[in-house]
Protein backbone atom coordinates (compact mmCIF):
# COMPACT_ATOMS: atom_id res chain seq x y z
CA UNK A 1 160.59 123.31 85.87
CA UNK A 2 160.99 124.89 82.50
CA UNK A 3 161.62 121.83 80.85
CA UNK A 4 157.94 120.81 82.51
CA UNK A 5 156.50 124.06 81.63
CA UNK A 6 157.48 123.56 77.68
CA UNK A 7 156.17 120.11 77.29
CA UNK A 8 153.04 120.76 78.84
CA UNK A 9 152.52 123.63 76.41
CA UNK A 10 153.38 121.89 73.59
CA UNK A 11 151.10 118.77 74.85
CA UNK A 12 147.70 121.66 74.97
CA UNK A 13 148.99 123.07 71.66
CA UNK A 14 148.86 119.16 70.06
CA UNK A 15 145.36 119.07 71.46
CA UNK A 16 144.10 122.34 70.30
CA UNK A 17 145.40 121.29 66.84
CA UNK A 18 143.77 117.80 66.90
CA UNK A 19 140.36 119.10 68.23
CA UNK A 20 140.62 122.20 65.48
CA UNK A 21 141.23 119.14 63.08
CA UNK A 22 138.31 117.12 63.77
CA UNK A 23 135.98 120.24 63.85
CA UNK A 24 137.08 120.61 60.61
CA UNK A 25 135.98 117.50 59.32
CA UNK A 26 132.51 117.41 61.26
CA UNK A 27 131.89 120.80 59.77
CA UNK A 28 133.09 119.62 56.38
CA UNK A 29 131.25 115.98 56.49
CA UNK A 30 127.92 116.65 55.34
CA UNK A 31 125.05 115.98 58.37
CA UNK A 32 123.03 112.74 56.98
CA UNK A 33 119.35 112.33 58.40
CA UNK A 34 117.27 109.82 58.34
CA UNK A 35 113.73 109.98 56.81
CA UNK A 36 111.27 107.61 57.69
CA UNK A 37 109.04 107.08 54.81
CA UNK A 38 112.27 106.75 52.47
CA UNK A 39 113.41 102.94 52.27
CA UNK A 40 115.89 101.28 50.68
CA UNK A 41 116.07 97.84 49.02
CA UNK A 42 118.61 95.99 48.65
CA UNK A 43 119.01 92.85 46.40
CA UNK A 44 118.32 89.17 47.84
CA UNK A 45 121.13 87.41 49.37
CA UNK A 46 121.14 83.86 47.35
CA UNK A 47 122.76 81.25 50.42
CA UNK A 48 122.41 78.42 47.43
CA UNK A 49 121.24 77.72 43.90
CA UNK A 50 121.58 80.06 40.83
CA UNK A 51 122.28 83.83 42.11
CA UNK A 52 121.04 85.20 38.72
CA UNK A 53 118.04 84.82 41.02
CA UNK A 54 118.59 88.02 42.98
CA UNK A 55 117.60 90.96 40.75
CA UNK A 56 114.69 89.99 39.57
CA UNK A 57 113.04 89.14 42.90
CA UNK A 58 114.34 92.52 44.26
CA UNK A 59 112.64 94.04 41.32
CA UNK A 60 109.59 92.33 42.46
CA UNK A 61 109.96 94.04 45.56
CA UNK A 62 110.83 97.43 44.76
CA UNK A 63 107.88 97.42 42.27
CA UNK A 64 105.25 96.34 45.04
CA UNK A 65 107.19 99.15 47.64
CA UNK A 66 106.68 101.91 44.31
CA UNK A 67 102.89 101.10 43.71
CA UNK A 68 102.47 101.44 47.48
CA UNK A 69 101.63 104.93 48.81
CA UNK A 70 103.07 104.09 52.16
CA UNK A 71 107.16 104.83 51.19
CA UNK A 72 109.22 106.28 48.63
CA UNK A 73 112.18 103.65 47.35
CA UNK A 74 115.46 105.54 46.68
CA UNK A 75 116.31 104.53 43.26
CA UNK A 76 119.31 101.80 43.04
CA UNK A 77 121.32 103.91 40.77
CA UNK A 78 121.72 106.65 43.56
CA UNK A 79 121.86 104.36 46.46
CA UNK A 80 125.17 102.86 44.18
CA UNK A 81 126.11 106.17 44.33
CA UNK A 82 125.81 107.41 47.54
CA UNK A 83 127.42 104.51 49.20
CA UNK A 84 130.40 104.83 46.42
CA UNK A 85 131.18 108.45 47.35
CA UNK A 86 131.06 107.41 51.12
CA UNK A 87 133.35 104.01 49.95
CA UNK A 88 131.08 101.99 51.59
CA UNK A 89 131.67 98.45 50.14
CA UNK A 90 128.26 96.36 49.61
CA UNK A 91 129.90 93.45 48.54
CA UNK A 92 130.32 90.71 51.69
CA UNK A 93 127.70 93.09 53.01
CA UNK A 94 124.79 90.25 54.14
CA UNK A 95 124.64 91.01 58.12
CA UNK A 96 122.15 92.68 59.45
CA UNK A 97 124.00 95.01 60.77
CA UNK A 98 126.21 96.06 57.85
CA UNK A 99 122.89 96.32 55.84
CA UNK A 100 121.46 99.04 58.71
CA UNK A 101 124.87 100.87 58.49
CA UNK A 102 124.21 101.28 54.51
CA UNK A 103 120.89 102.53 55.25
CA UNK A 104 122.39 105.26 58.31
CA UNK A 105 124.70 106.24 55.07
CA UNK A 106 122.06 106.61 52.67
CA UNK A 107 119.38 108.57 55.27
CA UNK A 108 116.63 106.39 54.87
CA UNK A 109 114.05 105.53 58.04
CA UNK A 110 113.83 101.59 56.76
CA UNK A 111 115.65 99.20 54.50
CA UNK A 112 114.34 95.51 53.17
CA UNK A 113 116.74 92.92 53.41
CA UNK A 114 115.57 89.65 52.08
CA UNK A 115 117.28 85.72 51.76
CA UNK A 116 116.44 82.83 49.19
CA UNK A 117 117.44 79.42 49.45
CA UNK A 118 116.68 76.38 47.24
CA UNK A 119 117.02 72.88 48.12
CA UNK A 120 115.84 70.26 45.49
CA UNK A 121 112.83 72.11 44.18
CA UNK A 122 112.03 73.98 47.17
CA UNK A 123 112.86 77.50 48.11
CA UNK A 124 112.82 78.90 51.22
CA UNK A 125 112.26 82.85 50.94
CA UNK A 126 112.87 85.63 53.92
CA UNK A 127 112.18 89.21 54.03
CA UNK A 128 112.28 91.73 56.73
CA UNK A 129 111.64 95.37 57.01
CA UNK A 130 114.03 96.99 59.71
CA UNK A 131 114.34 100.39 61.03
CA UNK A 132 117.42 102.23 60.68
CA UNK A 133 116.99 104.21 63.85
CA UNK A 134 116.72 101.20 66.31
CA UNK A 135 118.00 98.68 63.79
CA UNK A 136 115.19 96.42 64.37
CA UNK A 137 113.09 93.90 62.56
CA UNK A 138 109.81 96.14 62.41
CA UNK A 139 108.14 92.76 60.53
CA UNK A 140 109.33 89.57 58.99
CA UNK A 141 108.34 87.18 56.61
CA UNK A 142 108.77 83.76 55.24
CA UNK A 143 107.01 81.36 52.66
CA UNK A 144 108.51 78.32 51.45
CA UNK A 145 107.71 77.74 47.60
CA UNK A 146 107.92 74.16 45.76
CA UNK A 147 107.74 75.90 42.15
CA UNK A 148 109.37 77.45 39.54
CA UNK A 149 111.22 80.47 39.26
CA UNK A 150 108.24 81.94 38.20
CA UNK A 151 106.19 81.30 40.96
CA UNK A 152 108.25 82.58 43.00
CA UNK A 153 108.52 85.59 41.53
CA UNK A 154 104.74 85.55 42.55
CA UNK A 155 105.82 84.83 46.34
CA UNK A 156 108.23 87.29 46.34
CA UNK A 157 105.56 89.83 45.88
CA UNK A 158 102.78 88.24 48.47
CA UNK A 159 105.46 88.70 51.10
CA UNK A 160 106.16 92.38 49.61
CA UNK A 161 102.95 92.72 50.14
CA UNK A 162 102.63 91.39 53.99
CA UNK A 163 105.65 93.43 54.79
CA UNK A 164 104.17 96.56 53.45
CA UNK A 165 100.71 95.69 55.15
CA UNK A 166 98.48 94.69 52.93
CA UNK A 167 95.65 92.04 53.23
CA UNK A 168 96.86 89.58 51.20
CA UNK A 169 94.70 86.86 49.66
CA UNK A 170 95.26 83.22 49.98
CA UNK A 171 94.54 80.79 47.49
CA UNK A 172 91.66 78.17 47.86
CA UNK A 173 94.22 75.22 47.92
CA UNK A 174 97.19 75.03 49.11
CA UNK A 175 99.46 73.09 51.27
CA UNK A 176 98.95 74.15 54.19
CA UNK A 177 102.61 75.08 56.41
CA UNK A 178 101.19 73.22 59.43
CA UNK A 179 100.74 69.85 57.71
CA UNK A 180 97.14 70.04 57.11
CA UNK A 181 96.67 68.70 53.18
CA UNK A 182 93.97 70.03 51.33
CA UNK A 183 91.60 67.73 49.09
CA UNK A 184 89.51 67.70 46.21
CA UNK A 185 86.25 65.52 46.63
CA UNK A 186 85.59 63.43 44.02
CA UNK A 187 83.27 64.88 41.06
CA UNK A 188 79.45 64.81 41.61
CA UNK A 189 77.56 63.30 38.44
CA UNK A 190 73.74 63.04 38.01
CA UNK A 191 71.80 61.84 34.76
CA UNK A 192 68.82 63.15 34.62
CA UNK A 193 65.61 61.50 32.66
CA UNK A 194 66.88 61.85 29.22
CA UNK A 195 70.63 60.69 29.57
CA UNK A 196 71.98 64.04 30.16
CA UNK A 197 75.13 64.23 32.89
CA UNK A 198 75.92 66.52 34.99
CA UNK A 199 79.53 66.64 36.75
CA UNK A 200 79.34 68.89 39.59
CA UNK A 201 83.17 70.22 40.71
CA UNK A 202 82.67 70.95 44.62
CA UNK A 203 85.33 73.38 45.93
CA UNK A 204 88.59 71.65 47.56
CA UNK A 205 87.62 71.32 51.54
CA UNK A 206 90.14 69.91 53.71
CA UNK A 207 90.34 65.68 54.03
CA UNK A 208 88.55 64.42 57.12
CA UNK A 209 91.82 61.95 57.09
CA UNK A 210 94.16 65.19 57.25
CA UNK A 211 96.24 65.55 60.21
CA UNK A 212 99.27 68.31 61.05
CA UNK A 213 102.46 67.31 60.88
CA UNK A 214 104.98 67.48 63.10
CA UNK A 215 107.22 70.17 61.44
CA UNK A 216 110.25 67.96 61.22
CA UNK A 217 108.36 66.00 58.77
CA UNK A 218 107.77 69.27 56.62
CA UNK A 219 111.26 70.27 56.26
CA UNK A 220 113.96 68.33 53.71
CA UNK A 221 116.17 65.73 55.67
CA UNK A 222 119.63 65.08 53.36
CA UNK A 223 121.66 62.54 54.25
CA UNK A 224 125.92 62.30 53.64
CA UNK A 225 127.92 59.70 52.12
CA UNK A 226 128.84 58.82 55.90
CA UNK A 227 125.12 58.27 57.11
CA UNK A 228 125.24 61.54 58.83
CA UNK A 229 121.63 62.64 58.49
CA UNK A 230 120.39 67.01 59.08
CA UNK A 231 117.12 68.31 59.06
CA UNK A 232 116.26 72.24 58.13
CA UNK A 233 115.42 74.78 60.21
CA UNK A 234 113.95 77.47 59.00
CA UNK A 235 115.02 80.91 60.33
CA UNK A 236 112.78 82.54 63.18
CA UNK A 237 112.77 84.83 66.37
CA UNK A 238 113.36 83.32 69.98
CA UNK A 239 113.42 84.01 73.28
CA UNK A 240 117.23 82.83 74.42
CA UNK A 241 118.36 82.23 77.84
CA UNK A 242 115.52 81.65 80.54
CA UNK A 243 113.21 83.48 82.71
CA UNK A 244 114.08 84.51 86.23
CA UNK A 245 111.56 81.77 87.58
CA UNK A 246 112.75 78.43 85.64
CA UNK A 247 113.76 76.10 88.27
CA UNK A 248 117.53 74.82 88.38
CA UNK A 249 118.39 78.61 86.11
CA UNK A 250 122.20 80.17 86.20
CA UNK A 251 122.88 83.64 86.45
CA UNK A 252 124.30 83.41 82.80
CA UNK A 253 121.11 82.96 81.66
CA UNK A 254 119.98 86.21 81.12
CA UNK A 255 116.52 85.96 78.66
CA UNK A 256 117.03 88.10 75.51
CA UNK A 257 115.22 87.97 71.74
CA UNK A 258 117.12 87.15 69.51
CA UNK A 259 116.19 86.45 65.27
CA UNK A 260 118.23 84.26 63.16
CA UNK A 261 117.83 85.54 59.71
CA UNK A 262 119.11 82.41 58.10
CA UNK A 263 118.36 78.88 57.80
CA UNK A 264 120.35 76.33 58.49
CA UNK A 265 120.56 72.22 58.52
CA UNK A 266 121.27 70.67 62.20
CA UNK A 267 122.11 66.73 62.72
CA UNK A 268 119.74 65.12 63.83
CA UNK A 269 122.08 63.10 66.34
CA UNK A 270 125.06 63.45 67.93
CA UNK A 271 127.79 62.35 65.71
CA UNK A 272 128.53 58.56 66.80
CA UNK A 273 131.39 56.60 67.00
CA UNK A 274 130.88 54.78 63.95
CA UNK A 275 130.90 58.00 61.97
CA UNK A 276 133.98 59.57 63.74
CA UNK A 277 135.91 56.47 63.12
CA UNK A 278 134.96 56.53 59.37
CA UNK A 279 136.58 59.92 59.17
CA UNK A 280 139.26 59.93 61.35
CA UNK A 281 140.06 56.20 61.37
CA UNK A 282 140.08 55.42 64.88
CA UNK A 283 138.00 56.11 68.40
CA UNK A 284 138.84 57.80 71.23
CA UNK A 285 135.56 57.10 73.19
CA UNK A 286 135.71 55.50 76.34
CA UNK A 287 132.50 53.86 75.76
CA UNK A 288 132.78 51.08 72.88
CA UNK A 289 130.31 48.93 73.71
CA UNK A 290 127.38 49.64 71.57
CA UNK A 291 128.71 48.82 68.05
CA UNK A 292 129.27 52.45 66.93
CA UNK A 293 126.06 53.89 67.52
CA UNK A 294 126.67 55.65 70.76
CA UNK A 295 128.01 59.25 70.70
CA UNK A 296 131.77 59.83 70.53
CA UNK A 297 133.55 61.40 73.19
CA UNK A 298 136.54 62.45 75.38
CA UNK A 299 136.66 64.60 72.01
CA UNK A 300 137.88 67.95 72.11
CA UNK A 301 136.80 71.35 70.45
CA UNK A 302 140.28 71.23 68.78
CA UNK A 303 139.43 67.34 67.76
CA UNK A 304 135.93 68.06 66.29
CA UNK A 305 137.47 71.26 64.09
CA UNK A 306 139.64 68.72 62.49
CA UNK A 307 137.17 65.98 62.00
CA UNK A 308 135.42 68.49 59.83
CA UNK A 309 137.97 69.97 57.96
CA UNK A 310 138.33 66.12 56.89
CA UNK A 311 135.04 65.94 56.19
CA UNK A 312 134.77 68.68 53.97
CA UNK A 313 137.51 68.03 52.20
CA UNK A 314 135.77 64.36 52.36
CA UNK A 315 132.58 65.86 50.78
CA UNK A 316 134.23 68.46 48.47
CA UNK A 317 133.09 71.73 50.04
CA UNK A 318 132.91 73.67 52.97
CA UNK A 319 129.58 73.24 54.35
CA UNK A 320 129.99 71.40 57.59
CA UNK A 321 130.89 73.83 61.02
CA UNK A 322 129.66 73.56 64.83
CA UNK A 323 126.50 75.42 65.10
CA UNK A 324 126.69 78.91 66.89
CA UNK A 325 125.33 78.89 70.14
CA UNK A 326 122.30 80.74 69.39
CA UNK A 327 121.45 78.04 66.43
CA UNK A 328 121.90 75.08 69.26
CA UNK A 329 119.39 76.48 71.54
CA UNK A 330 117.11 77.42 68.60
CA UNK A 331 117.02 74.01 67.30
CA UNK A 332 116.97 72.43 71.14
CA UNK A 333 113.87 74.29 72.02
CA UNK A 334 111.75 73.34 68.77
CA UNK A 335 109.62 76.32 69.64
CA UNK A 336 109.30 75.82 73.26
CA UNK A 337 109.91 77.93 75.84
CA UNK A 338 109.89 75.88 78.93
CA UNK A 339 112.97 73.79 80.47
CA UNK A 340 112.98 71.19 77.81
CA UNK A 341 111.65 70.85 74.38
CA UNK A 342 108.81 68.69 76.00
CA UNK A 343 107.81 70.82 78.75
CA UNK A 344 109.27 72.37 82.43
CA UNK A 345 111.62 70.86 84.90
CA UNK A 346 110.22 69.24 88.14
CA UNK A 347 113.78 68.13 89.34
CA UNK A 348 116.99 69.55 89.21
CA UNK A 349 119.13 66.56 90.56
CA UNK A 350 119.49 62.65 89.33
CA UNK A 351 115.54 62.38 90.70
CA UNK A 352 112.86 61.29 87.84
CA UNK A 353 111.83 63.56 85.81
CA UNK A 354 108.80 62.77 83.41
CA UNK A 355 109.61 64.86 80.81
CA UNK A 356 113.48 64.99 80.66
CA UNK A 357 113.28 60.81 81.13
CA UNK A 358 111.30 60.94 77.95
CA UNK A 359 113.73 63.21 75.96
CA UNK A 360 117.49 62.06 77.10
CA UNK A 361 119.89 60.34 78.97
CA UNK A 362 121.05 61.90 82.27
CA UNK A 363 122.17 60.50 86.07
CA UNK A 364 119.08 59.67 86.52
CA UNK A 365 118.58 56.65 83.98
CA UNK A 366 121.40 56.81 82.24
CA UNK A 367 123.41 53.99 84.16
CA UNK A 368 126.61 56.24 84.34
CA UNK A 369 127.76 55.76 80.31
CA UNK A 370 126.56 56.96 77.17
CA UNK A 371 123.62 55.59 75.34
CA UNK A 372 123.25 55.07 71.62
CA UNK A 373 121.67 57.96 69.56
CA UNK A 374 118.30 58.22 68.15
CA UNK A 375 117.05 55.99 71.42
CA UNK A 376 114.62 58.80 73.37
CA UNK A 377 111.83 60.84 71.75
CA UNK A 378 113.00 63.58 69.86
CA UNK A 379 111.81 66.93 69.69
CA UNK A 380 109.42 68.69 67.20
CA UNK A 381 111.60 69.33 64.57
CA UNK A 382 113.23 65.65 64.86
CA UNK A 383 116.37 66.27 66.24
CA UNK A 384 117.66 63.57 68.99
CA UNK A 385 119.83 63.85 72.26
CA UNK A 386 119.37 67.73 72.46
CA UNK A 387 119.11 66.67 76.48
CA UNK A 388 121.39 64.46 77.72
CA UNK A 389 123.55 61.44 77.12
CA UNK A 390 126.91 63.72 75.73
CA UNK A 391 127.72 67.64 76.36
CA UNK A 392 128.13 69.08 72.78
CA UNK A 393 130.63 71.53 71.57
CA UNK A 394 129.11 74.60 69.56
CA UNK A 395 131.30 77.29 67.41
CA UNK A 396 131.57 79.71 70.05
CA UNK A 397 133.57 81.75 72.89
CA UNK A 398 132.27 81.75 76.13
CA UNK A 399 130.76 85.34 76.98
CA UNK A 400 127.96 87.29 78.45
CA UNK A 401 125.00 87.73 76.37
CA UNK A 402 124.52 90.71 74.71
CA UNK A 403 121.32 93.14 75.86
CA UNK A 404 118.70 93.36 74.34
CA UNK A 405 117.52 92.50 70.78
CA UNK A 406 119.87 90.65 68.98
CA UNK A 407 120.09 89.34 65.43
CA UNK A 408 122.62 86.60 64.30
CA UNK A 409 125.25 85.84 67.26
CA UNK A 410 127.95 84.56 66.86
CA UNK A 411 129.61 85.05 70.92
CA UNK A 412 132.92 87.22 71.67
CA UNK A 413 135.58 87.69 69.24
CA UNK A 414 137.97 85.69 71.52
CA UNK A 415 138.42 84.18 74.83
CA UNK A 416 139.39 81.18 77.06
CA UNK A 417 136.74 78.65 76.97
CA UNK A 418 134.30 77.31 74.24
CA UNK A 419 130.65 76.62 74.83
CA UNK A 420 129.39 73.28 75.53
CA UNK A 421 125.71 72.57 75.39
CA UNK A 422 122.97 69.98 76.42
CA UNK A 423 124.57 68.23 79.48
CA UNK A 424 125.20 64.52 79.26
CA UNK A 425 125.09 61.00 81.15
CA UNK A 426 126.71 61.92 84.04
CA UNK A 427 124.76 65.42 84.63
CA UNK A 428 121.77 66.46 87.08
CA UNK A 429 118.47 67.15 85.28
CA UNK A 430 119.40 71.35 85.74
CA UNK A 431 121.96 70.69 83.40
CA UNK A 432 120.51 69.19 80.98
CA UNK A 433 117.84 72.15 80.00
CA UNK A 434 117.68 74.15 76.94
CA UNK A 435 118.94 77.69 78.53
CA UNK A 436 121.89 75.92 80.32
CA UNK A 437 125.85 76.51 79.48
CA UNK A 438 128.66 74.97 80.29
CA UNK A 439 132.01 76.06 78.80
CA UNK A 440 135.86 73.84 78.40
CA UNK A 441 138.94 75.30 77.50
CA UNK A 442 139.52 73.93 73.65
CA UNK A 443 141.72 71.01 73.88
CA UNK A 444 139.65 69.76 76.84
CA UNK A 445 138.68 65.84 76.46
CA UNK A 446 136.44 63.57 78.68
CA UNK A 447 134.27 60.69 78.61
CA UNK A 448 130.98 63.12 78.30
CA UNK A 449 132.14 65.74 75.35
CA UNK A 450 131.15 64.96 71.81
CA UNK A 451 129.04 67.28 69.71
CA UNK A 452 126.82 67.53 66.55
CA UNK A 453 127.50 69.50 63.02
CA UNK A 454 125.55 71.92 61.39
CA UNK A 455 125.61 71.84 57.75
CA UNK A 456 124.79 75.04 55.09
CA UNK A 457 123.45 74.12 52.12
């Protein structure tokens, strides 16, 4: 009883000495608060090209945010010095989250975060203003700029300007995002009755013969030394998951926002047999009847891993991956909401459905086998297959969503089954829309499991 007695004194003494302790350091650790008209800016994450790049646009920025009466920026020199006496380390610090914690340490109410790109001539330029508090994209922006450096130095500060509220003006001509091309008519001349001409310069008005592209025609297409071909898709805010009414829906479903801050390059097809073999030298698809152009399968997560790691060795980098769940839905919906990329489900079984029949290959006209790619319609941003004819593997875990907003995903830390996406051949219509999952343990193989890379640039 003693014995009892004397442990559990010294077990209340251990606790009064560890709650004294942290007390201590509370008391000690000075109180940081947040002030909401204080931002901080932090410079431009460069995903590819020159990163020399970076300063001077965030100097762009942080001029436009000093001229504006709206916030005070916390000079870069103390914000470097705040974080350094709290030993927070900026460097690997590009997620959204990591960039709110800086801005928790350094007391400030918002913090711009922005992302340039360049691809060939193009940039592709992304800004957002978040709140510390909620952590929160208060407002976003995005231009894509086929210039020079210094031009888009001058783009840099129109989306400044957008993010701090202002009206900004647009130029008479320009290129218009949505496809619509913008034309000079041809000069006016008159002579009047003593030989004198006169050439009149009407403003630029937009061609009679102009149309709007679909956006996949907008965006750069590359194309790999094994005919793999990827479109970009530019980084945006969705609605994941579906709403509590779509027809054929799962409880895993559950409909969330969530932003992707970067862009990204997504295959336009499933990779086929033809390209597999290439790589790995031989085919483990059970259908081999359509000269290589059909999608491989009875492939498993494991099996696809490797087939990249060869093919970025192949291509001398590391640019090829599985896209992250939230990337494959992005790109799958195209900017739709409904079932499909092409509209809402009517059917959830192997009965025709209009708009699935027009989009991919499931039981009910696929003939029970794989098809080859690139056969049905694709969606808006030209990617093929997104519904139908093989399941494909993305990057990750298996796991319930998270609530709320969410920016970047990338699924659970760890787990037992990987995420498979799309449905295939052998799949009712329900499992073959955009919100559906399905999920295989890694080494998992069968006739209607293949998949599609993503590629950074």
């Amino acid at each position: 009883m003693k014995k009892a007695i004397k442990a559990l004194l010294v077990l209340l003494f251990l606790i009064l000495a560890v709650s004294d302790a942290l007390a201590t350091e509370k008391k000690n650790k000075p109180e940081i608060k947040t002030v909401d008209n204080y931002v901080a800016i932090f410079d431009f994450e460069v995903t590819t090209g020159d990163k020399g790049i970076s300063r001077p646009l965030s100097d762009r920025v942080i001029h436009e945010f000093s001229q504006s009466d709206k916030y005070e920026v916390i000079d870069r020199g103390n914000m470097n010095k705040i974080l350094g006496e709290q030993k927070f380390q900026m460097s690997g610090c590009v997620a959204q989250e990591c960039k709110v914690e800086a801005g928790q340490i350094l007391g400030v109410g918002k913090i711009v975060h922005g992302s340039v790109g360049i691809v060939g001539k193009t940039y592709y330029l992304t800004m957002q203003l978040i709140d510390v508090k909620t952590g929160k994209v208060e407002l976003s922006a995005e231009d894509v700029c086929r210039c020079e450096i210094d031009n888009l130095l001058g783009s840099t500060m129109t989306l400044a300007k957008k993010l701090l509220g202002e009206k900004v003006e647009q130029p008479e001509t320009t290129e218009s995002k949505q496809g619509t091309v913008t034309v000079d008519e041809p000069e006016q001349k008159t002579t009047n009755s003593i030989g004198m001409t006169k050439v009149e310069r009407p403003a630029a008005t937009e061609s009679k013969l102009a149309v709007a592209a679909k956006p996949s025609e907008l965006e750069p297409k590359i194309t790999n030394s094994i005919g793999m071909t990827f479109v970009y898709i530019k980084p945006g805010t969705f609605m994941m998951g579906s709403p509590a009414g779509e027809l054929g829906r799962d409880s895993d479903e559950t409909q969330h926002q969530v932003t992707l801050t970067r862009g990204f390059y997504m295959q336009t097809t499933e990779v086929t047999q033809g390209q597999w073999q290439s790589i790995m030298g031989s085919n483990p698809s059970y259908f081999k009847d359509c000269g290589g152009d059909c999608p491989v399968e009875k492939v498993s997560w494991n099996d696809a891993q490797e087939f990249i790691r060869r093919l970025n060795q192949k291509e001398g980098g590391n640019n090829y991956r599985l896209p992250t769940e939230a990337e494959w839905e992005y790109a799958a919906r195209a900017g739709s909401e409904a079932a499909f990329s092409g509209g809402g489900i009517t059917k959830t079984d192997c009965a025709h459905d209009p708009v699935l029949n027009a989009l991919g290959w499931y039981c009910g006209n696929a003939d029970k086998k794989t098809h080859p790619v690139a056969q049905k319609n694709s969606n808006s941003w030209g990617l093929y297959d997104m519904h139908g004819n093989v399941w494909e593997w993305v990057q990750d875990w298996k796991g319930d969503y998270q609530s709320g907003y969410v920016t970047d995903p990338t699924g659970p830390s760890s787990g037992s089954y990987r995420v498979d996406r799309g449905g295939s051949w052998i799949d009712d219509a329900r499992y073959c829309r955009s919100a559906d999952r399905n999920e295989f343990t890694p080494a998992d193989r069968d006739s209607y499991l293949g998949f599609r890379l993503s590629r950074t640039y």
